[in-house]
C-alpha atoms as a PDB file:
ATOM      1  CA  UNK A   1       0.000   0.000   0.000  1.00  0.00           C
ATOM      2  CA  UNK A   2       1.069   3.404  -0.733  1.00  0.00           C
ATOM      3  CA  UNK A   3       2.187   5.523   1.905  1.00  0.00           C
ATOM      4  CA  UNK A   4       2.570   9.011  -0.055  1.00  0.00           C
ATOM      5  CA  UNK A   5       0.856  11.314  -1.928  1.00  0.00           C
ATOM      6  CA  UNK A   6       2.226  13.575  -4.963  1.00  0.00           C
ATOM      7  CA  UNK A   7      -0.010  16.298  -5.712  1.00  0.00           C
ATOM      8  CA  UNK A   8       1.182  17.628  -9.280  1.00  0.00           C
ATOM      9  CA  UNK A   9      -0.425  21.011 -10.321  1.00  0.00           C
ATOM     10  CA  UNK A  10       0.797  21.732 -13.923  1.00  0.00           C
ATOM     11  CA  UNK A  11      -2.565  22.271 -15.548  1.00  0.00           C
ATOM     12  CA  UNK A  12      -4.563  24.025 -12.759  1.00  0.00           C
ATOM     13  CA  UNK A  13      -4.606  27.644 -14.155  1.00  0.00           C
ATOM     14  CA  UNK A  14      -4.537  30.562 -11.677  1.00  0.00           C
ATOM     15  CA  UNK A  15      -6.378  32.833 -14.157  1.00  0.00           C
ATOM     16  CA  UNK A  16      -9.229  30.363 -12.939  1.00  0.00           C
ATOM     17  CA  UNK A  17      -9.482  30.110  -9.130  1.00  0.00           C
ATOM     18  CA  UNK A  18     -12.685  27.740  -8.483  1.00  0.00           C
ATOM     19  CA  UNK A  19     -10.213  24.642  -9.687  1.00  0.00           C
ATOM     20  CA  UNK A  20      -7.654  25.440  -7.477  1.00  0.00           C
ATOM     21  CA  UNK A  21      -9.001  24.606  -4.280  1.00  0.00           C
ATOM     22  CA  UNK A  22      -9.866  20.386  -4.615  1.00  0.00           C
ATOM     23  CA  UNK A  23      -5.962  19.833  -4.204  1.00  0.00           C
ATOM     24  CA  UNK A  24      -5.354  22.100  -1.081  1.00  0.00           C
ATOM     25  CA  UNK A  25      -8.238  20.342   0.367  1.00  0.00           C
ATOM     26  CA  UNK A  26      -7.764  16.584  -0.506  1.00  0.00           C
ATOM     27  CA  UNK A  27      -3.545  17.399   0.448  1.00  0.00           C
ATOM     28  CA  UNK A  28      -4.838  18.649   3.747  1.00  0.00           C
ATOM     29  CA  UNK A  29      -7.252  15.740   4.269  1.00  0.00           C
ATOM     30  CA  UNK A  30      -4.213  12.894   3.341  1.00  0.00           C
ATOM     31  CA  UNK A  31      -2.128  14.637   5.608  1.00  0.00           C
ATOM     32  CA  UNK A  32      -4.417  14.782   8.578  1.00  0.00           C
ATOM     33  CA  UNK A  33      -4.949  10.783   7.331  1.00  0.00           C
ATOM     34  CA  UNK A  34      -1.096  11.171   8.667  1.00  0.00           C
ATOM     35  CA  UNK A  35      -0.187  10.500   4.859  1.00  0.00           C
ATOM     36  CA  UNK A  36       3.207  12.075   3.429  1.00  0.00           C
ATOM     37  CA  UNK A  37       2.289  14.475   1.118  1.00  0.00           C
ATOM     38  CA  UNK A  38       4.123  16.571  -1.204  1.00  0.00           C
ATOM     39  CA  UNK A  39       2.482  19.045  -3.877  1.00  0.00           C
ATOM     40  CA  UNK A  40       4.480  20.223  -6.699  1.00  0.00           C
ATOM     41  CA  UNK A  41       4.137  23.335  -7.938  1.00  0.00           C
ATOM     42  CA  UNK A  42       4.802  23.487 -11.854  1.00  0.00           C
ATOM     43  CA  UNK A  43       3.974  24.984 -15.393  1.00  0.00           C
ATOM     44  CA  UNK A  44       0.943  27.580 -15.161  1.00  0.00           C
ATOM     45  CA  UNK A  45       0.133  26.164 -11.673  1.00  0.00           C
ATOM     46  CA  UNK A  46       3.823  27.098 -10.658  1.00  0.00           C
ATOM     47  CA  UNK A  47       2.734  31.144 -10.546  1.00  0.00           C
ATOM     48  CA  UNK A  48       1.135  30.412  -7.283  1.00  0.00           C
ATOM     49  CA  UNK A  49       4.558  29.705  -5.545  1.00  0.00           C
ATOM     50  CA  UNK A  50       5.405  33.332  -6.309  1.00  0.00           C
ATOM     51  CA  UNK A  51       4.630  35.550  -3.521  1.00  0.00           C
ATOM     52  CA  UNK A  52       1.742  37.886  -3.641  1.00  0.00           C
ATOM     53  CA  UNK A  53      -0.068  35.664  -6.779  1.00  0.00           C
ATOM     54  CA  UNK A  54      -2.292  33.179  -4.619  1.00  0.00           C
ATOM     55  CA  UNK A  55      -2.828  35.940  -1.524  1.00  0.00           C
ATOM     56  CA  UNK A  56      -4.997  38.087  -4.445  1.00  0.00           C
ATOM     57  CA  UNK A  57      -7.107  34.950  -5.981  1.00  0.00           C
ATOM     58  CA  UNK A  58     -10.814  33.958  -3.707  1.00  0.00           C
ATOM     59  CA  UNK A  59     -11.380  29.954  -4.378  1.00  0.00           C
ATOM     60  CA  UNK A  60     -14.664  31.600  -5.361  1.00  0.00           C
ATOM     61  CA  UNK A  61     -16.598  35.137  -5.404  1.00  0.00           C
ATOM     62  CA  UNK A  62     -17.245  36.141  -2.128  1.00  0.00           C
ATOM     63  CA  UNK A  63     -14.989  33.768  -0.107  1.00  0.00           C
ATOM     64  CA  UNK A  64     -13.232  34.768   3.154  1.00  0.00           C
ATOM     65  CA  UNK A  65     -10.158  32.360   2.031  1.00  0.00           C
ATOM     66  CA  UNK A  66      -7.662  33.468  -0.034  1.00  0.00           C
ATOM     67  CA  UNK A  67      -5.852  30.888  -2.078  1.00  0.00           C
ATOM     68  CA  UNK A  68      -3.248  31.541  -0.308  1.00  0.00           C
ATOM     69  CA  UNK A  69      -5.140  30.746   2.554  1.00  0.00           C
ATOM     70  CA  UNK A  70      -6.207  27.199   1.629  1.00  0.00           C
ATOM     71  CA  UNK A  71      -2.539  26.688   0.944  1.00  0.00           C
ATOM     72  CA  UNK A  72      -1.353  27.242   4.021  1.00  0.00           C
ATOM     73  CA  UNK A  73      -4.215  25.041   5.897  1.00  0.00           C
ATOM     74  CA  UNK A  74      -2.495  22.660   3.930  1.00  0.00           C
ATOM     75  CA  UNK A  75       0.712  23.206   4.840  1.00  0.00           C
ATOM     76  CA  UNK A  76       0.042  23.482   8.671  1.00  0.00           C
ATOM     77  CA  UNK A  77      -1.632  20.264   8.270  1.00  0.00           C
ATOM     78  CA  UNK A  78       1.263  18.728   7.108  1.00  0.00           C
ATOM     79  CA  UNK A  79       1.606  18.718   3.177  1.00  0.00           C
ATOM     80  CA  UNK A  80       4.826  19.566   1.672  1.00  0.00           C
ATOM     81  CA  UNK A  81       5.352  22.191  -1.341  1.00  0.00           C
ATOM     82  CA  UNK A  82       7.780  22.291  -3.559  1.00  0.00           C
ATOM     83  CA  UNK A  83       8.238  24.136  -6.936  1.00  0.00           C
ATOM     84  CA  UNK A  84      10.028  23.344 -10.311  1.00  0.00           C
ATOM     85  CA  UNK A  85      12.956  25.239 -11.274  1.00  0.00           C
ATOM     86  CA  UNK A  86      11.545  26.287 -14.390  1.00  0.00           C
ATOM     87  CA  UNK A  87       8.925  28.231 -12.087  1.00  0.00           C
ATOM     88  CA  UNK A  88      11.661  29.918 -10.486  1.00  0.00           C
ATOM     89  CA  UNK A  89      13.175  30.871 -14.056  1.00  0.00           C
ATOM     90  CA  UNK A  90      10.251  31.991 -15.563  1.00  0.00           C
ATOM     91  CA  UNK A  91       8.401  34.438 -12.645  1.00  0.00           C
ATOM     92  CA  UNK A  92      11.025  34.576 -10.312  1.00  0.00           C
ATOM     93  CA  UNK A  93      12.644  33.743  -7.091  1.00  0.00           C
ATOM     94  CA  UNK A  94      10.228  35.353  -4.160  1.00  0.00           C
ATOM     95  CA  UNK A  95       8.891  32.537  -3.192  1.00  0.00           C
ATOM     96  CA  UNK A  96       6.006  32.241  -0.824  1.00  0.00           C
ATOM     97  CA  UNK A  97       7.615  30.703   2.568  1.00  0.00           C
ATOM     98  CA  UNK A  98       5.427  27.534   1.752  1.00  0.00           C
ATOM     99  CA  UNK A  99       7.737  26.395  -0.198  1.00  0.00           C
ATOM    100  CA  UNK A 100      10.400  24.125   1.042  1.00  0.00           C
ATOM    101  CA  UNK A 101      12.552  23.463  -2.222  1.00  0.00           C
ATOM    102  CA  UNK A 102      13.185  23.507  -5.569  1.00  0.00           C
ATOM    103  CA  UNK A 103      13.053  20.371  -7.981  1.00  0.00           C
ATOM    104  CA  UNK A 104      13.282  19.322 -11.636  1.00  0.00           C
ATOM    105  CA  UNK A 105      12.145  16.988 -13.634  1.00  0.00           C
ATOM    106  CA  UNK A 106      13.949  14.346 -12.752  1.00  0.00           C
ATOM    107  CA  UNK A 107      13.148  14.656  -9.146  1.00  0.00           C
ATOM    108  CA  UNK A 108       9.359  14.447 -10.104  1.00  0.00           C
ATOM    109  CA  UNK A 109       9.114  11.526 -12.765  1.00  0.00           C
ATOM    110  CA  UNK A 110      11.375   9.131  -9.801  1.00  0.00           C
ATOM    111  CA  UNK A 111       8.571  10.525  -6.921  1.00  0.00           C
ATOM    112  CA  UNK A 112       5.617  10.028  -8.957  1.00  0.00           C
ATOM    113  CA  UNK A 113       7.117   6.382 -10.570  1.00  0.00           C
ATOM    114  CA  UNK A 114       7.911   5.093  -6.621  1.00  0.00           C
ATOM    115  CA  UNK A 115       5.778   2.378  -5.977  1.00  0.00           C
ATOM    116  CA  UNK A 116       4.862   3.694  -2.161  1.00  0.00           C
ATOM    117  CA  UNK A 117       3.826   6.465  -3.912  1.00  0.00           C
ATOM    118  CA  UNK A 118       0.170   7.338  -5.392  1.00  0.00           C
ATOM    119  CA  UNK A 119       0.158  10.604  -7.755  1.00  0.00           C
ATOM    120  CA  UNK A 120      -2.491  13.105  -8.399  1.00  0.00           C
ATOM    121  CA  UNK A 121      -2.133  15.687 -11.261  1.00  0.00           C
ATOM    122  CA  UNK A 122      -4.301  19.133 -11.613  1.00  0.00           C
END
């Protein structure tokens, strides 16, 4: 049985906030399940490690949560984020504390290809 969780948000566009919420959520719910849980930050999804992006997006009109928000309930309840490098290239290196490191490729295709390790992609 797995014993992990990879969240991978590539796809999940920030220009759209009501999809961005299900992976805070189900990362905060796996780690409270006292799964490990990592969520990579990547592609268009990867804006949202930048500081000040995520604090300005609502999961939906008229919510008292930032994106932010959500993303830190998930990190307080245990989930670990980390961003690509390409992120970091592209937008920039102010990173929203959140974030505990930096990975490429590599590092993601041997995570999401462990066997103790079930992967989710956004």
């Amino acid at each position: 049985m797995a014993d992990k969780l990879l969240i991978i948000m590539s796809n999940s566009d920030p220009s759209n906030p009501s999809e961005l919420g299900a992976p805070f959520f189900q990362a905060s719910v796996a780690a409270a399940m006292e799964y490990d849980v990592e969520i990579i930050l990547t592609g268009r999804s990867g804006e949202l490690a930048i500081r000040g992006v995520a604090e300005k997006l609502q999961i939906h009109p008229g919510s008292s949560k930032s994106v932010y928000e959500v993303m830190k309930e998930a990190a307080e309840a245990g989930a670990v984020f980390k961003v690509c490098t390409t992120t970091v290239e592209l937008w920039g290196e102010e990173l929203i504390p959140e974030i505990r490191e930096t990975v490429g490729s590599a590092y993601l295709i041997s995570e999401a290809m462990a066997d103790s390790t079930v992967t989710f992609t956004y």
